[in-house]
Protein backbone atom coordinates (compact mmCIF):
# COMPACT_ATOMS: atom_id res chain seq x y z
CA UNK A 1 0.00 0.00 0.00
CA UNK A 2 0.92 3.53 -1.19
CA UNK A 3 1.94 5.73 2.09
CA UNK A 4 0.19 8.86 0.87
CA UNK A 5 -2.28 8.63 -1.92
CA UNK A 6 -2.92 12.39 -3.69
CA UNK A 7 -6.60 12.54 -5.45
CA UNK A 8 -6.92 15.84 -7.44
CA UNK A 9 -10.16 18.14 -8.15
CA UNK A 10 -10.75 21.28 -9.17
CA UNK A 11 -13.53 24.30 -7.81
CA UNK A 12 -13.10 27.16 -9.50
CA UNK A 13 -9.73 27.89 -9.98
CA UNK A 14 -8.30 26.36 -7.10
CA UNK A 15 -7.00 22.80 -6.84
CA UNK A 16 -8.22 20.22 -4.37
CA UNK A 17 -5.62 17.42 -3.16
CA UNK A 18 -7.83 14.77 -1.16
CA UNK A 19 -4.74 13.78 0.64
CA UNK A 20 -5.32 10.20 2.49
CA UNK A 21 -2.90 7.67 4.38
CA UNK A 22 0.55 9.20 5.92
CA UNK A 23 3.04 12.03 5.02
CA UNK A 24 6.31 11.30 6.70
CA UNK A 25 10.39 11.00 5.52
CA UNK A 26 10.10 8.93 2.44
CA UNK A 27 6.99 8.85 0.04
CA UNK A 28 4.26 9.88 1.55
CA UNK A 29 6.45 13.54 1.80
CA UNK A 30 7.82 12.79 -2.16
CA UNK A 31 4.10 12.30 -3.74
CA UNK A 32 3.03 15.48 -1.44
CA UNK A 33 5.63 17.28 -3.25
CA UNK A 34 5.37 15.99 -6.57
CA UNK A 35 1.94 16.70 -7.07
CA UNK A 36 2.28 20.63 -5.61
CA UNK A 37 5.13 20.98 -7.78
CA UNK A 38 3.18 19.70 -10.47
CA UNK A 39 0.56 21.62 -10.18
CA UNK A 40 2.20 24.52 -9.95
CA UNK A 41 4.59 24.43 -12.88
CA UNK A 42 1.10 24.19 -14.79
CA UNK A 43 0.13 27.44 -13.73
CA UNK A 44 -2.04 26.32 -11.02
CA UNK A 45 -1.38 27.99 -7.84
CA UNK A 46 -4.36 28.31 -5.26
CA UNK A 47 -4.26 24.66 -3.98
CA UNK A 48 -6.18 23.56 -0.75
CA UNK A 49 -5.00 20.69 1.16
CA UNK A 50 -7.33 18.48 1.98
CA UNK A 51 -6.33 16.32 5.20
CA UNK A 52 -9.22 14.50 6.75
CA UNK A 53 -8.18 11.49 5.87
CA UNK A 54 -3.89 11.76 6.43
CA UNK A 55 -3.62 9.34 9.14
CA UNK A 56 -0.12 10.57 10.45
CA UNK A 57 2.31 13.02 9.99
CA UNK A 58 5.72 13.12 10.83
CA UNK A 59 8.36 16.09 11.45
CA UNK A 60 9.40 15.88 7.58
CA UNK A 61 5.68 15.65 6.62
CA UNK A 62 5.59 19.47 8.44
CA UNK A 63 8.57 20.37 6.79
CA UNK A 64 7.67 19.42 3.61
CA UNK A 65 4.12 21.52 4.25
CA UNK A 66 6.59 24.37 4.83
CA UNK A 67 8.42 23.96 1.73
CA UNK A 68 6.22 23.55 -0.56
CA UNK A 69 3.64 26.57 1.37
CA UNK A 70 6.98 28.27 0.43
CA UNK A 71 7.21 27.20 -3.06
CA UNK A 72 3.36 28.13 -3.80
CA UNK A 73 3.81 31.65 -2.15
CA UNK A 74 6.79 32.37 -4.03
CA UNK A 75 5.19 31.62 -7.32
CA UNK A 76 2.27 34.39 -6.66
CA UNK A 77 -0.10 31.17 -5.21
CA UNK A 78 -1.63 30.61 -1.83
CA UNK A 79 -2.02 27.16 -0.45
CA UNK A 80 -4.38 26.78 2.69
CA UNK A 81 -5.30 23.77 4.37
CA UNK A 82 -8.84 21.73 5.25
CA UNK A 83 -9.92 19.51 7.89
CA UNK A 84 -6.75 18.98 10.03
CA UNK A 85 -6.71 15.95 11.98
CA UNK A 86 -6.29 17.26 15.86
CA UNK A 87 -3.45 15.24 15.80
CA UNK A 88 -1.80 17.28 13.09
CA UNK A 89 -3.35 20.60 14.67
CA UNK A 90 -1.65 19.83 17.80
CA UNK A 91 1.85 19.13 15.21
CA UNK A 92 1.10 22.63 14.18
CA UNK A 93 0.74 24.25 17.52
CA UNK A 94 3.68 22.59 18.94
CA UNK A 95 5.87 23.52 15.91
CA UNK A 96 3.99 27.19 16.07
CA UNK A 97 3.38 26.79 12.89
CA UNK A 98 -0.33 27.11 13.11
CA UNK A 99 -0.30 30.75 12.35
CA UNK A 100 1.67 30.41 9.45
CA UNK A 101 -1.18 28.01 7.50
CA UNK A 102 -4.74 29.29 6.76
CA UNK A 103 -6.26 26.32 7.86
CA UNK A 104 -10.55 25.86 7.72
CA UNK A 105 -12.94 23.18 8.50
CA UNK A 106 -15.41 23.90 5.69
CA UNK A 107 -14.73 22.88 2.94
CA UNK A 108 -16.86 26.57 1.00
CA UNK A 109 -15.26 28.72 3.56
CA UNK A 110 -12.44 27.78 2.39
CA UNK A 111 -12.89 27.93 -1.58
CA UNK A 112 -14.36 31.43 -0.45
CA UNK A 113 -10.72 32.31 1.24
CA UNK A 114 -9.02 32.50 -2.15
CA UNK A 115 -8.53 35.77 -3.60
C-alpha cells in the first residue's frame, strides 16, 4: 500500500488534493511534493489541502508543508489547508506553525478564502 495517496479536483480555480494515508520522511512527503510541484509548474497555484483522511504526519511531513507553502507563495499562489486531523493541529501548535497556515474546517469557507 501507497503511504500517501494524492486525489486531485478542481472548484473554481483552485486545486483540491484529497490527501489520504501518511506524510512522513520517504513517500508519503515525495508524492506530497510531486503533485504541488506539479501543479504549480502548470500554472495552477491556489491549492487547498485536503487532510481528513492523512492518518499521520511526521516532522518531515511538516517540513515538507513548509516547503512547498513556500514554493506556492513564491510563485504568486496561496495554499491553505482543510480539515486537520487534531493530531496534526496539535503538530502545528507545537511547531507554532499554526499561524503560518490558513487552515478551515469547511470545505466553502475555504474555496471562499481565495482571492
Amino acid at each position: 500500500m501507497a503511504e500517501l495517496d494524492v486525489k486531485e479536483r478542481q472548484a473554481g480555480d483552485v486545486t483540491i488534493l484529497d490527501l489520504s494515508g501518511t506524510i512522513r520522511i520517504g513517500e508519503g512527503s515525495v508524492a506530497m511534493r510531486e503533485a504541488i510541484r506539479t501543479l504549480v509548474d502548470g500554472g495552477k497555484n491556489k491549492i487547498l489541502l485536503n487532510l481528513a483522511s492523512v492518518k499521520y504526519m511526521d516532522s518531515s511531513g511538516i517540513g515538507e508543508l513548509i516547503a512547498n507553502y513556500t514554493t506556492v507563495t513564491r510563485g504568486g499562489g496561496q495554499m491553505k489547508l482543510l480539515n486537520l486531523t487534531d493530531k496534526i493541529q496539535d503538530l502545528l501548535v507545537i511547531t507554532k506553525l499554526l499561524t503560518v497556515f490558513d487552515t478551515f474546517d469547511s470545505e466553502s469557507e475555504a474555496l471562499n478564502s481565495f482571492q
